[in-house]
Structure formats: C-alpha cells, structure tokens
N, C-alpha and C. Protein backbone atom coordinates (compact mmCIF):
# COMPACT_ATOMS: atom_id res chain seq x y z
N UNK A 1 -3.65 16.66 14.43
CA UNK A 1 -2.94 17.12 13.25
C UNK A 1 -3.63 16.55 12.02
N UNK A 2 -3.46 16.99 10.68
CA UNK A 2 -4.28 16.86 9.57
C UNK A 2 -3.17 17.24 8.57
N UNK A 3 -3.10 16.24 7.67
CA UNK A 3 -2.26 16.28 6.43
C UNK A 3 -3.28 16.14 5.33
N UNK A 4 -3.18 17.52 4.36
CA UNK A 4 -4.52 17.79 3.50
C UNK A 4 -3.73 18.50 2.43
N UNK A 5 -3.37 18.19 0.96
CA UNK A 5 -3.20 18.98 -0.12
C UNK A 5 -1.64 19.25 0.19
N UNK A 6 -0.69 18.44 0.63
CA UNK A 6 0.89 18.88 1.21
C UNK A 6 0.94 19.36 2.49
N UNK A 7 0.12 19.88 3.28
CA UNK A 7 0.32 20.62 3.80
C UNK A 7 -0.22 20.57 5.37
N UNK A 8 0.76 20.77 6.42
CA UNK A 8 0.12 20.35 7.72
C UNK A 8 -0.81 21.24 8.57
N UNK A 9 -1.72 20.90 9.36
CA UNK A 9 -2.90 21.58 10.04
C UNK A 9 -2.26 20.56 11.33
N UNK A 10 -2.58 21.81 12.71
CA UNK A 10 -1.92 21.34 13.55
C UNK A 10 -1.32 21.71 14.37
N UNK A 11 -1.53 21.70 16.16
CA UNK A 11 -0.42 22.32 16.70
C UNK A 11 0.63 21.65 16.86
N UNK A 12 1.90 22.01 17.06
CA UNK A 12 2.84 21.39 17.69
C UNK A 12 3.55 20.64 18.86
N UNK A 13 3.58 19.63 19.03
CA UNK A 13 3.31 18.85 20.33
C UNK A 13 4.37 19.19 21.28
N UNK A 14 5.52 19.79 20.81
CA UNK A 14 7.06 19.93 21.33
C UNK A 14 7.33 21.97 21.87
N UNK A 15 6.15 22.35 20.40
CA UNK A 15 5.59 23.87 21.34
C UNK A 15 4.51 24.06 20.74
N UNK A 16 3.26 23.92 22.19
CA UNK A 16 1.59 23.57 21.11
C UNK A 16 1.13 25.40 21.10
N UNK A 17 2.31 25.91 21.60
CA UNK A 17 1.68 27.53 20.88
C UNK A 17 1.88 27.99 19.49
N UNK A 18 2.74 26.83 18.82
CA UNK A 18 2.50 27.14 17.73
C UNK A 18 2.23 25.89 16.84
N UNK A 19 2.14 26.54 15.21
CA UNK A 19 1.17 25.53 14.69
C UNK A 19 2.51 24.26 13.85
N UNK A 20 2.30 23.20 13.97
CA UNK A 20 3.29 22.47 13.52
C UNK A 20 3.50 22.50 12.28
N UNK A 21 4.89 22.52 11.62
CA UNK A 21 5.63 22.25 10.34
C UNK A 21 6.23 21.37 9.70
N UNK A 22 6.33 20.14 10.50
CA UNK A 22 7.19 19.22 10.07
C UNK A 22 6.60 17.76 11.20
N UNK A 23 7.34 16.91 10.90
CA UNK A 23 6.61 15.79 11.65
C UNK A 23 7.83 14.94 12.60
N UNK A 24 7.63 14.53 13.30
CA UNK A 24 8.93 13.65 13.69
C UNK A 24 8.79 12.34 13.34
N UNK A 25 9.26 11.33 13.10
CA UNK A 25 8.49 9.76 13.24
C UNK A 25 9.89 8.96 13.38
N UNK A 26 9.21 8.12 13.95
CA UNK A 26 10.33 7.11 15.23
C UNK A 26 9.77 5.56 14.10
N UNK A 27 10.60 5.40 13.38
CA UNK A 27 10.35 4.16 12.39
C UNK A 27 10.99 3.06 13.50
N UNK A 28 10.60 1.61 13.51
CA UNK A 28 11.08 0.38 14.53
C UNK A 28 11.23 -0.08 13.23
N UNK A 29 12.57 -0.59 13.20
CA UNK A 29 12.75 -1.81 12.32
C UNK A 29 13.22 -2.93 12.81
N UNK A 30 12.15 -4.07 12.71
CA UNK A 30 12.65 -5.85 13.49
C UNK A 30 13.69 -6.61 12.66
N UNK A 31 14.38 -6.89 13.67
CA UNK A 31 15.90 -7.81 12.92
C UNK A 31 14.93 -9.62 12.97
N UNK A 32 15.80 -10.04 11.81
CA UNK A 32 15.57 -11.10 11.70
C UNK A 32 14.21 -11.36 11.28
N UNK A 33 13.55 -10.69 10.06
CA UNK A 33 12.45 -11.09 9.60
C UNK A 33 11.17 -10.36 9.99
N UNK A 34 11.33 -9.67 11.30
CA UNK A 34 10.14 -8.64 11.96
C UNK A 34 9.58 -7.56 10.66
N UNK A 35 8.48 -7.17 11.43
CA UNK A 35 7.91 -6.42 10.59
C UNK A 35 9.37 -4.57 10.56
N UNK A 36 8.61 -3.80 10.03
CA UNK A 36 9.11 -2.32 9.95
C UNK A 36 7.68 -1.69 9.99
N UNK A 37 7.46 -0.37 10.97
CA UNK A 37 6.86 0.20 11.08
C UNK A 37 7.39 1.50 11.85
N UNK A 38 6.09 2.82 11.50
CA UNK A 38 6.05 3.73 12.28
C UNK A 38 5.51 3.66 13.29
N UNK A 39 6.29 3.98 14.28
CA UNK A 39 6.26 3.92 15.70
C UNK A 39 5.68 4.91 16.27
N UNK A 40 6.18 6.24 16.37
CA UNK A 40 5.64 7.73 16.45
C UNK A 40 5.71 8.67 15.26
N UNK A 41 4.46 8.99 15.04
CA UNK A 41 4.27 10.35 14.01
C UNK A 41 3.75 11.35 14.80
N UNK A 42 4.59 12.44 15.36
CA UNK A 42 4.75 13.40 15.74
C UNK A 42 4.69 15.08 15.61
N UNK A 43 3.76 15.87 15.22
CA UNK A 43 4.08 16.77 15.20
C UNK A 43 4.58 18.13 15.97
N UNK A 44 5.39 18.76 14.90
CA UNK A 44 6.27 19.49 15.91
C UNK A 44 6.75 21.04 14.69
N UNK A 45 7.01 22.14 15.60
CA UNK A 45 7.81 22.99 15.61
C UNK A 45 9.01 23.29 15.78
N UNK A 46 10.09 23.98 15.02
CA UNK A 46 11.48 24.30 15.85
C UNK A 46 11.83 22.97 16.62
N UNK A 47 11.99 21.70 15.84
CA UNK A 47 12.28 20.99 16.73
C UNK A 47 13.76 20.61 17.33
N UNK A 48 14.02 20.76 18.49
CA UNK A 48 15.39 20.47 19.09
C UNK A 48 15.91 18.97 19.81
N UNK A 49 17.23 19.59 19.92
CA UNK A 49 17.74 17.69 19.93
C UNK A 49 17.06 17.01 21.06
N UNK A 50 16.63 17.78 22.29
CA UNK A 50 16.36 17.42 23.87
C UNK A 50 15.15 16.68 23.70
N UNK A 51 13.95 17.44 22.80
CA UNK A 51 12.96 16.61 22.35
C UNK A 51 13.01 15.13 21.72
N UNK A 52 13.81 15.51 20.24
CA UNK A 52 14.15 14.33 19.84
C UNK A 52 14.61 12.97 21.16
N UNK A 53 15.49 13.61 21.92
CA UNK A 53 16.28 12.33 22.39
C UNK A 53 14.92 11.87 23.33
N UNK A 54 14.02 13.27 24.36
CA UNK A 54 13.30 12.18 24.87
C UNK A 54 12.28 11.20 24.12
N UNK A 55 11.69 11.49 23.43
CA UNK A 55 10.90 10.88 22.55
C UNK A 55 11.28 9.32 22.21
N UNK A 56 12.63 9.38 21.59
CA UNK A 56 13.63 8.21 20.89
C UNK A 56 13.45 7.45 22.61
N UNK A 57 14.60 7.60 23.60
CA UNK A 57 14.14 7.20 24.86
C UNK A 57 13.12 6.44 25.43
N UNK A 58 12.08 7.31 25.34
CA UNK A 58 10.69 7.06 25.71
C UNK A 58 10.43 5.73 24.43
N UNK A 59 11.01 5.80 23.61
CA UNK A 59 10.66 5.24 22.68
C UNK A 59 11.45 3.56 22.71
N UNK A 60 12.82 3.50 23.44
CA UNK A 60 13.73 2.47 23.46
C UNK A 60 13.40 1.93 25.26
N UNK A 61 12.66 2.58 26.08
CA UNK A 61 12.24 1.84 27.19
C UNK A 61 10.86 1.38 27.12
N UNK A 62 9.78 1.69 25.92
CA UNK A 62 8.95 1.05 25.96
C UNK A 62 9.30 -0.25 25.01
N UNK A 63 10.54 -0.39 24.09
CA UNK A 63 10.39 -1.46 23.59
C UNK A 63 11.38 -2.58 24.57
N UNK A 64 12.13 -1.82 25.11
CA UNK A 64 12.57 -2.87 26.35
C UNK A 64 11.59 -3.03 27.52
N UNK A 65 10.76 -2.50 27.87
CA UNK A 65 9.64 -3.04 28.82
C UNK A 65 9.08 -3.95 27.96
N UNK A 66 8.97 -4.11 26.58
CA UNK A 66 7.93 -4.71 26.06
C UNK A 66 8.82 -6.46 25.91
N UNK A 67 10.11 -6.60 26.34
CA UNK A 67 11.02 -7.56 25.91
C UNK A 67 11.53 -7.45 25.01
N UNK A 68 12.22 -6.20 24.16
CA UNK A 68 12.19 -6.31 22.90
C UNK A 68 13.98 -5.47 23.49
N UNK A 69 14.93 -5.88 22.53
CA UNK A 69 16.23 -5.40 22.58
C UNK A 69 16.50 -4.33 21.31
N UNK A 70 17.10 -3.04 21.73
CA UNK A 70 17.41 -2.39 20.99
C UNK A 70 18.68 -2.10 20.16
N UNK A 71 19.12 -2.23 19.39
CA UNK A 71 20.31 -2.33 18.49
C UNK A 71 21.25 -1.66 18.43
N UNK A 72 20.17 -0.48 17.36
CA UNK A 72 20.66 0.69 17.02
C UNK A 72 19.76 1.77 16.59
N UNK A 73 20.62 3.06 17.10
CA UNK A 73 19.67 4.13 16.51
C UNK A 73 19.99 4.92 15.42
N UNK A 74 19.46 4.79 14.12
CA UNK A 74 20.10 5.81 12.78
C UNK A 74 19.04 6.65 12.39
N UNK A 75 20.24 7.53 12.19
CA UNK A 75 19.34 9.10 11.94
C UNK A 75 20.08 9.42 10.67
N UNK A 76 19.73 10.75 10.07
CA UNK A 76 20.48 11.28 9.39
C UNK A 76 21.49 12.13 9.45
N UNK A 77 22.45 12.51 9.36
CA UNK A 77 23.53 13.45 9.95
C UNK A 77 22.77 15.12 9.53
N UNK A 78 22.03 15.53 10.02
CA UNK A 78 20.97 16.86 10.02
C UNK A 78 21.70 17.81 11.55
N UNK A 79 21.92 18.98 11.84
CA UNK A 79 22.65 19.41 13.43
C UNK A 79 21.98 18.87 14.45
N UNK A 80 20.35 19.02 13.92
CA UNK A 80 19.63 18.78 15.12
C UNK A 80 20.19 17.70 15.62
N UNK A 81 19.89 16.00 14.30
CA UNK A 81 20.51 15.08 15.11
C UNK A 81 22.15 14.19 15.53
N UNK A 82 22.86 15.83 15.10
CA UNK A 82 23.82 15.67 15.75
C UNK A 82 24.35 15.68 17.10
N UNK A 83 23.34 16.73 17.53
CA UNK A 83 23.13 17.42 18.92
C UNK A 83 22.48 16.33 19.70
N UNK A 84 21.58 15.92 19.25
CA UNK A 84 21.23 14.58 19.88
C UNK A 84 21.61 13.39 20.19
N UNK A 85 22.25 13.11 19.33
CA UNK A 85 23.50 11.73 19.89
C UNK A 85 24.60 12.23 21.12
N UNK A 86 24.65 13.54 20.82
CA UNK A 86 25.53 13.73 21.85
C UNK A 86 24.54 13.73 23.19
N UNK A 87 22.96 13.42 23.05
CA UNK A 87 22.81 13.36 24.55
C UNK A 87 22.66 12.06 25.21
N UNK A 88 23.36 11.19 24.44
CA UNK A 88 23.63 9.79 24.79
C UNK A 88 24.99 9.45 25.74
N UNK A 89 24.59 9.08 26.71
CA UNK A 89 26.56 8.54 27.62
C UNK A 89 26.60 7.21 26.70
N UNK A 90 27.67 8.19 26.42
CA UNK A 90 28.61 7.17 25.26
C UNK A 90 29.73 6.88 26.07
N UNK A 91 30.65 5.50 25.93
CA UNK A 91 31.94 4.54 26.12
C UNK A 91 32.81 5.46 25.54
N UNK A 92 33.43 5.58 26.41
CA UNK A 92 35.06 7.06 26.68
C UNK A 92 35.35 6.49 25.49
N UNK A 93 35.78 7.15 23.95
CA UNK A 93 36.28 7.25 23.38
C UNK A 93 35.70 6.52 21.78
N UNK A 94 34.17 6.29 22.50
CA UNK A 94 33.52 5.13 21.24
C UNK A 94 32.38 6.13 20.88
N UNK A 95 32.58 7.51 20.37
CA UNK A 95 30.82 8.09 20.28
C UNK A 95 29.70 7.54 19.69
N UNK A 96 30.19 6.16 19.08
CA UNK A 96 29.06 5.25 18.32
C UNK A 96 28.63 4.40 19.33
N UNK A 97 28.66 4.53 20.29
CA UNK A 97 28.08 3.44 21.30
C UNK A 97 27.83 3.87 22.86
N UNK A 98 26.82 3.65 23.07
CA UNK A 98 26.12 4.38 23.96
C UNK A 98 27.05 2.88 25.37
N UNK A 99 26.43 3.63 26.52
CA UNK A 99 26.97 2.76 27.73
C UNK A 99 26.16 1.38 27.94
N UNK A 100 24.73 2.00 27.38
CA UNK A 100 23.65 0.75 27.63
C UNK A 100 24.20 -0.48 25.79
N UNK A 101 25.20 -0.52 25.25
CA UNK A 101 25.29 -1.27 23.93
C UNK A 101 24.87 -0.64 22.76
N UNK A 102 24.24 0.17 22.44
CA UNK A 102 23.26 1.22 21.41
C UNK A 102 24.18 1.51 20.65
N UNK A 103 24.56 1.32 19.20
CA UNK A 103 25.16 1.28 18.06
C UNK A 103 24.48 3.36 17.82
N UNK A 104 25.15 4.29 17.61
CA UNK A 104 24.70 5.38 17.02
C UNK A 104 24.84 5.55 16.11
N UNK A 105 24.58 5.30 14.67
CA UNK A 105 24.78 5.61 13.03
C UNK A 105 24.21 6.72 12.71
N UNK A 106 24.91 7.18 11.76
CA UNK A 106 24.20 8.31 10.72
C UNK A 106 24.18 7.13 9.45
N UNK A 107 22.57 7.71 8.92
CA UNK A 107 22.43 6.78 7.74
C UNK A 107 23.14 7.21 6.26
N UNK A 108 23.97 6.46 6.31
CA UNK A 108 25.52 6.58 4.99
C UNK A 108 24.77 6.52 3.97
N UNK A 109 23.62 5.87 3.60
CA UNK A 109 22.74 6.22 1.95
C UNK A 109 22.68 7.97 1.94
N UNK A 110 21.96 8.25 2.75
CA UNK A 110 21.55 10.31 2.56
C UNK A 110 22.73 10.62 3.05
N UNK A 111 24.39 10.26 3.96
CA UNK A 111 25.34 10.91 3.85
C UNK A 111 26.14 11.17 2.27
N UNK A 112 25.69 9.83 1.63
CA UNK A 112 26.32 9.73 0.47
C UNK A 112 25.86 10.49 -0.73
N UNK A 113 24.37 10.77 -0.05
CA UNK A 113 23.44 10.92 -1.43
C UNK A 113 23.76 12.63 -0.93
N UNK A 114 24.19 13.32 0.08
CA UNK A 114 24.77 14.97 0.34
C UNK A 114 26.35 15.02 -0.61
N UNK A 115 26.94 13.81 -0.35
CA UNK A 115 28.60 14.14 -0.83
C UNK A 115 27.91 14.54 -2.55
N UNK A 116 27.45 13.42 -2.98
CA UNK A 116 27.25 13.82 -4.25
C UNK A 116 26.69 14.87 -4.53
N UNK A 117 25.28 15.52 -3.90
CA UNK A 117 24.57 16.93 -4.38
C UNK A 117 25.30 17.94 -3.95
N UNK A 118 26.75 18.01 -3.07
CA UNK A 118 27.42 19.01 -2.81
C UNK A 118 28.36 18.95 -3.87
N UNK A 119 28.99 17.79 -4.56
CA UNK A 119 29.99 17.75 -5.54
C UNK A 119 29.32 18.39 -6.62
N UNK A 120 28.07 18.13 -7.07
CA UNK A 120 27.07 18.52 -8.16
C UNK A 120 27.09 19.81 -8.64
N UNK A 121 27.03 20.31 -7.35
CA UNK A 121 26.31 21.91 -7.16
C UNK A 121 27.45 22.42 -7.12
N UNK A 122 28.78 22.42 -6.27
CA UNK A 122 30.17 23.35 -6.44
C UNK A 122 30.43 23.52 -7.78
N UNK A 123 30.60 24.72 -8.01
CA UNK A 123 30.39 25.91 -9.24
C UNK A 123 31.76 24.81 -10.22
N UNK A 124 32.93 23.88 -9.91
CA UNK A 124 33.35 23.61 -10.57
C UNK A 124 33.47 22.09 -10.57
N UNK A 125 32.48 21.43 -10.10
CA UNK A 125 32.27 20.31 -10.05
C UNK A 125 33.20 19.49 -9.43
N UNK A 126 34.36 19.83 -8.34
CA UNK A 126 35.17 19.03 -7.95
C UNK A 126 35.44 19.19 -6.63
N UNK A 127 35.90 18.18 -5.76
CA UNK A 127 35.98 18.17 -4.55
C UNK A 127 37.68 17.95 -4.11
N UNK A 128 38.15 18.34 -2.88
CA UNK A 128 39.49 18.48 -2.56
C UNK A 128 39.35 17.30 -1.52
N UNK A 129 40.12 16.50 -1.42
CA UNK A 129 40.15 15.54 -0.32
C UNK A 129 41.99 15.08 0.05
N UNK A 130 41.48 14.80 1.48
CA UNK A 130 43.24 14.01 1.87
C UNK A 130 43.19 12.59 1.80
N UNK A 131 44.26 11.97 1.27
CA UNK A 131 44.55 10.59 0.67
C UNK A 131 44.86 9.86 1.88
N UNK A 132 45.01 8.27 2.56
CA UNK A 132 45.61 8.39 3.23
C UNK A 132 47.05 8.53 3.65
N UNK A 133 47.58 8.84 2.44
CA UNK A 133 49.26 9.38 3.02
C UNK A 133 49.43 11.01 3.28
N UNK A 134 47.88 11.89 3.71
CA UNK A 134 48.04 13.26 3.75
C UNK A 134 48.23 14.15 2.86
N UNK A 135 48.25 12.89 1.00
CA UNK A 135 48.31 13.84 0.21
C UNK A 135 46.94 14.83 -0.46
N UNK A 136 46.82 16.09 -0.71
CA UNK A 136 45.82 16.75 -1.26
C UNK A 136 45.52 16.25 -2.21
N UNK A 137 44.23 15.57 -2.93
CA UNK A 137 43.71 14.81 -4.20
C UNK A 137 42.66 15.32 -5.04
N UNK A 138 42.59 15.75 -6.00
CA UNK A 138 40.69 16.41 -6.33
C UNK A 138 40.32 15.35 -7.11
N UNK A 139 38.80 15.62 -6.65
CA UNK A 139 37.82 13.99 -7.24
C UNK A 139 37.17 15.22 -8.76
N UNK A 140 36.95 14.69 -9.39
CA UNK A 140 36.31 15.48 -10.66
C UNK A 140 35.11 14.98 -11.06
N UNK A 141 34.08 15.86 -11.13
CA UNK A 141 32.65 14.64 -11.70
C UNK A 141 32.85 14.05 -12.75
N UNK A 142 33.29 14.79 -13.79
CA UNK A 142 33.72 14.86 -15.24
C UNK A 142 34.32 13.37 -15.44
N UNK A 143 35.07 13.23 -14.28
CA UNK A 143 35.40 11.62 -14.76
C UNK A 143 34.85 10.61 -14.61
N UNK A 144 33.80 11.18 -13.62
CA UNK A 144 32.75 9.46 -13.45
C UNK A 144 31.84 9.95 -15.03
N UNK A 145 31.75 10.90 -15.57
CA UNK A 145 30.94 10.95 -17.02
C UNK A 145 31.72 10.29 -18.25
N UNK A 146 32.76 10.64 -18.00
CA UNK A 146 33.79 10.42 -18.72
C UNK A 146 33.89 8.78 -19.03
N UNK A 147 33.97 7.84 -17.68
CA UNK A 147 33.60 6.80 -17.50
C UNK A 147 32.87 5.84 -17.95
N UNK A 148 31.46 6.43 -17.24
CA UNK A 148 30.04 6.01 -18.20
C UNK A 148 29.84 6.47 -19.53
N UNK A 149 30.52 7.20 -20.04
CA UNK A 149 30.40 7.64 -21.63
C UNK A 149 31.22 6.78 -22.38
N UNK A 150 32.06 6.01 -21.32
CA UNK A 150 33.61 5.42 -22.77
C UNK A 150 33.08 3.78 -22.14
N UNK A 151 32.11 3.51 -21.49
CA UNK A 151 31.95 1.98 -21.15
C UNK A 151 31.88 1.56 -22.52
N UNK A 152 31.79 0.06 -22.59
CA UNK A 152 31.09 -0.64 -23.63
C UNK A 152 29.52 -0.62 -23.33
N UNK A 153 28.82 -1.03 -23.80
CA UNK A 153 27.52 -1.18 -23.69
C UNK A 153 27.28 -2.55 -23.49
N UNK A 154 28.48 -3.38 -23.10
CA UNK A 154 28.08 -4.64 -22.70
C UNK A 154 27.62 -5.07 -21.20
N UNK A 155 27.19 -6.38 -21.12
CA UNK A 155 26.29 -6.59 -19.45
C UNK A 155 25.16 -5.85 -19.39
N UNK A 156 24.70 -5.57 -20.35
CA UNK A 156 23.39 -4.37 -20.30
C UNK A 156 22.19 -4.95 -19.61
N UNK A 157 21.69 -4.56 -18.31
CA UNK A 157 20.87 -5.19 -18.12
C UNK A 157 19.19 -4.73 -17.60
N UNK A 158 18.35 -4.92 -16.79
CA UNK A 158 16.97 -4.77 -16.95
C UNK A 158 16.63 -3.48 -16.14
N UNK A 159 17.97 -2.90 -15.11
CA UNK A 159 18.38 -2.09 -14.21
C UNK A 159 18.66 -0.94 -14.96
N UNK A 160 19.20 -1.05 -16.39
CA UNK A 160 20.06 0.19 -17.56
C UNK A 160 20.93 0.05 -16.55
N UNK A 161 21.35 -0.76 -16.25
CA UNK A 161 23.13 -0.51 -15.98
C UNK A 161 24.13 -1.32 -16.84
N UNK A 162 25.55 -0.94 -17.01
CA UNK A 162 25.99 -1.67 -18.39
C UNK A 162 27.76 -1.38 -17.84
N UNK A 163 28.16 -2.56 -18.21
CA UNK A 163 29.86 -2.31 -17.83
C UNK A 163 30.21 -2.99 -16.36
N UNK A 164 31.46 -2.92 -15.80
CA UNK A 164 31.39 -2.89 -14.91
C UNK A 164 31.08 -2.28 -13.59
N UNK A 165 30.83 -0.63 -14.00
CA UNK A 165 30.81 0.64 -12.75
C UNK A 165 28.89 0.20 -12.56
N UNK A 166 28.29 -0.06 -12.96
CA UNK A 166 26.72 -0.21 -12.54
C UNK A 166 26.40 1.65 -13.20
N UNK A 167 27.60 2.43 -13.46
CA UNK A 167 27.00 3.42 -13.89
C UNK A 167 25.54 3.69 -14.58
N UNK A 168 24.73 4.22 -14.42
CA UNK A 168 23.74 4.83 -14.98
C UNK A 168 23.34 6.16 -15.47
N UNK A 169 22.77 6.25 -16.63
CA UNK A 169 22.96 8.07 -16.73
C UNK A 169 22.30 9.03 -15.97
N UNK A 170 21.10 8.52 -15.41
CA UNK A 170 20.79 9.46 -14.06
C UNK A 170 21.76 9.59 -12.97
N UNK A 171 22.74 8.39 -12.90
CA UNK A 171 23.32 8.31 -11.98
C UNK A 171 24.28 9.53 -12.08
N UNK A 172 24.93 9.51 -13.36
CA UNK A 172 25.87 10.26 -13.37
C UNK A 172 25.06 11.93 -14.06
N UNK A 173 24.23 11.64 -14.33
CA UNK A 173 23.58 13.33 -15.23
C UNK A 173 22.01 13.50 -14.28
N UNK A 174 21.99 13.82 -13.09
CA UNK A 174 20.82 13.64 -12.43
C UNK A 174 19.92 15.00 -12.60
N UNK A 175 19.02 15.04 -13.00
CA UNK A 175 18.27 16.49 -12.71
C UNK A 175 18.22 16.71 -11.53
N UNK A 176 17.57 18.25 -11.36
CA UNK A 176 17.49 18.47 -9.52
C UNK A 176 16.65 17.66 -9.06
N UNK A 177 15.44 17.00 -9.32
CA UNK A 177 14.12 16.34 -8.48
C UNK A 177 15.14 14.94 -8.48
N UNK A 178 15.71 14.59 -9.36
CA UNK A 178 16.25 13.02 -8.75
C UNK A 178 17.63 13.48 -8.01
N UNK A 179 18.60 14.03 -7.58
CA UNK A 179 18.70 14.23 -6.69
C UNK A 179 18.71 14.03 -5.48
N UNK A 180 17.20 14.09 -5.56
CA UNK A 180 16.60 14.28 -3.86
C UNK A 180 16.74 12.83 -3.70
N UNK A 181 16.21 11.82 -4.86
CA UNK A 181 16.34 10.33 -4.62
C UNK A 181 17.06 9.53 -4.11
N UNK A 182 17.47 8.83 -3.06
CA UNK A 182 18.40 7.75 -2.33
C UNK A 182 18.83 6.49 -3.88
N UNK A 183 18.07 6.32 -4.03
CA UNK A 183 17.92 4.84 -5.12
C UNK A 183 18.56 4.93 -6.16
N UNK A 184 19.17 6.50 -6.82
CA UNK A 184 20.02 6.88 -7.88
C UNK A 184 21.79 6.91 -7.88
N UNK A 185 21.69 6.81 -7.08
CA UNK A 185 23.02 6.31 -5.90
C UNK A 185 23.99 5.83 -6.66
C-alpha cells in the first residue's frame, strides 16, 4: 500500500480484489508509563465487523503470548464497531466485559464530539432528552452562547478560556473544519 498526495494506492487485505480505501490500525496503548504505538496499519475495503474482531484478537493473543495483559478495547461507536463488540462472549448481562476480563468502551471524546455536531446541525439547534424522573427536557445551544456571551471576562487565561464554564468561542461558535476536532470539546 502507498499513501501519496491524500490518497491510497493499494489492494485491500480484507478483499485484495479490490483496491483499498481506508486503513484499519490497531493503536497499543501501555498503562503505567509504556510507550503508545501503532500496532497494525491495515489496508482494507468494505470493511466488516468479523474482520475487525479477528485482527483485534489476533492482535490481544499476540500481546498475551508476549506476557503482556490486556485491559481494554476502545473503539468508536461507528455500526461496524458496534457489530464487533458484539462478537465478544460477554458476562450475562455486562456487554462491557468480555468473559476473558476485557473492559469494551466506546471512546466518549468522539461520542461527545457526535452529540454536539448533531445538536449543531438540527435545523433548530435543540435536542429533546428524558430527565431522570422521565420528564421530556430540551437542551438549547443558544444557551451555552448565551452563557459564554454574559461571562465576565475574568480568570482569563493562556487556554482563552475565562469564567467558570472553560467556555471558549470555538467551543461554542465552531466552524465546520473544527468540528471535526476532539480538543474543541
């Protein structure tokens, strides 16, 4: 495979009749001070959960052959890898935990960083939610602006955050390209 000008050259390892679009990669992150690295960079087509899981697998018995204990596995909440956790035997009634100890997360930064670009984008900027006493509640963007517009400008600090909310005005007025950003949060 060949990454040249954006753009991938390449068959697909998951179906090598066709040419790959996207990449998979199996990041290891060491607890307690270890390094972080890519583990597998993968290319692939149409990729499905069965792949994913063997790969991940293949990927959590070579680091337990190697002596190494596995934690947890976080993905992003995407269908594919929804479909894929489910090919884990999970503890009757725990779908976050596999039988072998395996913590299953979806990573809550890009779940959080969807709630907001879906609140963004609905034509009236507000979301319907249940409280926990079952009551119907709407969240309004308008008021986290509202918010950051009536702070003081005190605590101002090297971050541009000011007040108590850490509000920021990208935070709250984001163009589409930041957005895409985790770190605007």
């Amino acid at each position: 495979m060949l990454y040249h000008g954006g753009s991938l050259y390449g068959k697909a390892l998951n179906n090598p009749d066709q040419m790959a679009n996207s990449v998979l990669t199996i990041m290891v992150k060491c607890l307690n001070g270890g390094p972080s690295f890519a583990f597998k960079m993968l290319p692939v087509a149409k990729m499905d959960a069965s792949f994913v899981y063997e790969q991940v697998n293949d990927t959590i018995q070579l680091i337990k052959g190697a002596g190494g204990i596995v934690e947890t596995v976080i993905t992003d909440g995407n269908r594919t890898n929804q479909k894929f956790f489910k090919s884990f035997p999970t503890v009757p009634g725990k779908p976050w935990l596999t039988t072998d100890g395996i913590f299953l997360l979806f990573d809550y930064v890009h779940i959080l960083k969807s709630i907001r670009n879906n609140w963004l984008t609905e034509c009236k900027e507000e979301m319907n939610y249940l409280d926990d006493d079952g009551k119907w509640k709407t969240a309004k963007w308008k008021h986290l602006i509202q918010l950051y517009e009536n702070e003081p400008l005190t605590n101002l600090n090297d971050s541009g955050t000011r007040g108590l909310s850490k509000l920021t005005e990208v935070a709250v007025k984001p163009k589409p390209i930041e957005r895409q950003k985790v770190s605007y949060l």
